[in-house]
Protein backbone atom coordinates (compact mmCIF):
# COMPACT_ATOMS: atom_id res chain seq x y z
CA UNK A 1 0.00 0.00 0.00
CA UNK A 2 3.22 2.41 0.00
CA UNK A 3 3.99 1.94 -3.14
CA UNK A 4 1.03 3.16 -4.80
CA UNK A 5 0.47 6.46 -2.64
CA UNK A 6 3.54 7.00 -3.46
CA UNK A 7 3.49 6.76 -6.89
CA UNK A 8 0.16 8.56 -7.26
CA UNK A 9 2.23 11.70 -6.20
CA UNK A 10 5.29 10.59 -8.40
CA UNK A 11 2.40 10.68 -11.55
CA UNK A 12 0.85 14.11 -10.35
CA UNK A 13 4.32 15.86 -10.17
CA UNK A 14 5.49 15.04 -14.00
CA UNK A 15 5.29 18.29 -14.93
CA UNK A 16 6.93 19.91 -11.91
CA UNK A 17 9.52 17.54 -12.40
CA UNK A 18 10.21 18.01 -15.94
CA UNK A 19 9.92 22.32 -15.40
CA UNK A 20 12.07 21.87 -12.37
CA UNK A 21 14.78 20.05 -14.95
CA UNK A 22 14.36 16.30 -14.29
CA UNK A 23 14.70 15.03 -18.12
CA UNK A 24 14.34 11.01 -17.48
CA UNK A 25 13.82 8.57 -14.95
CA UNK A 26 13.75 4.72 -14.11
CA UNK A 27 11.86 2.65 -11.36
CA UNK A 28 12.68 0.15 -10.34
CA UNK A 29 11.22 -2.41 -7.41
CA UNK A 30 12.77 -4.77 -4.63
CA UNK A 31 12.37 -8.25 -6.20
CA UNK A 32 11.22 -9.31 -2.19
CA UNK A 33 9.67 -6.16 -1.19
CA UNK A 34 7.11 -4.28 -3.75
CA UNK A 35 6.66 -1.61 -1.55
CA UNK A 36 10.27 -0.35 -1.74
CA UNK A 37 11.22 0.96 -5.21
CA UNK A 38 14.30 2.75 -6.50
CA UNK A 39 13.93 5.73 -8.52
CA UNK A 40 17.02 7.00 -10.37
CA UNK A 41 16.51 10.31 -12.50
CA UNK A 42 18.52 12.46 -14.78
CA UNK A 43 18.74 16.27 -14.05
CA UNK A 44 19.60 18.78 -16.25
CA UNK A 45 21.92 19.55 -13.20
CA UNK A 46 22.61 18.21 -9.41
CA UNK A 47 21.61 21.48 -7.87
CA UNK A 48 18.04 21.63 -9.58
CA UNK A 49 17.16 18.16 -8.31
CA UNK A 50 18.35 19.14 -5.07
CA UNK A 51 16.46 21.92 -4.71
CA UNK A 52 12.84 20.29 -6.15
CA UNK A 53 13.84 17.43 -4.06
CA UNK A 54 13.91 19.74 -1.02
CA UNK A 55 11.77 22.44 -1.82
CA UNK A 56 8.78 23.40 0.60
CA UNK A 57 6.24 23.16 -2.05
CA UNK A 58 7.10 19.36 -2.67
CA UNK A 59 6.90 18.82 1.65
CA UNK A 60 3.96 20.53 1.50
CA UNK A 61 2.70 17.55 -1.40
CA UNK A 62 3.67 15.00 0.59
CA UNK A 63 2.42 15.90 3.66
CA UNK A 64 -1.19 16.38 2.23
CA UNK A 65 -1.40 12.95 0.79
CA UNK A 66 0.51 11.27 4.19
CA UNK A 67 3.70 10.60 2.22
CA UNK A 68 7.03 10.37 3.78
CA UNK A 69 10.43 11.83 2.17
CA UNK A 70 12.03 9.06 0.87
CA UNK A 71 16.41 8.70 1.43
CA UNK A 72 17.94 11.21 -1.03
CA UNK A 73 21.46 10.18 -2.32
CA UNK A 74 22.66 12.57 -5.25
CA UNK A 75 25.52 11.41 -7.20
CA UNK A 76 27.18 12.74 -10.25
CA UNK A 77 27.51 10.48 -13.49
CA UNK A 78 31.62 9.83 -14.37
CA UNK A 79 30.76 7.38 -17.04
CA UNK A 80 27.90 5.79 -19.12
CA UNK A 81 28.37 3.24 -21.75
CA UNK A 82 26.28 0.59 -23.89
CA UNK A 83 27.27 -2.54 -24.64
């Protein structure tokens, strides 16, 4: 039941997220645990998804619809390949 009240806000803030500068993202869910998820996202930079990610106005979302902040971890990308 976490997952999807979670995701219901994840769905409703698209468009903040993509005006704030988030340009793509990935789920992805705990093969023993579908309430825990891991969602990695590209930014047009680390300091935009920092501040959406911390912003009042997104508390203020998740506090309405009983939410909690999830763990942040912000990294920067040194490498990306195909193979």
């Amino acid at each position: 039941e976490a997952y999807p009240a979670w995701k219901a806000i994840f769905d409703q803030t698209a468009d903040l997220r993509k005006q704030a500068g988030e340009i793509s993202y990935q789920l992805l869910r705990y093969d023993n645990d579908t309430n825990k998820i891991v969602h990695f996202s590209e930014w047009s930079s680390l300091d935009k998804a920092r501040r959406f990610f911390e912003s009042p106005e997104l508390a203020e979302i998740r506090r309405r619809a009983g939410v909690k902040a999830p763990h942040f971890m912000y990294l920067q990308e040194i490498e990306r390949g195909v193979l």
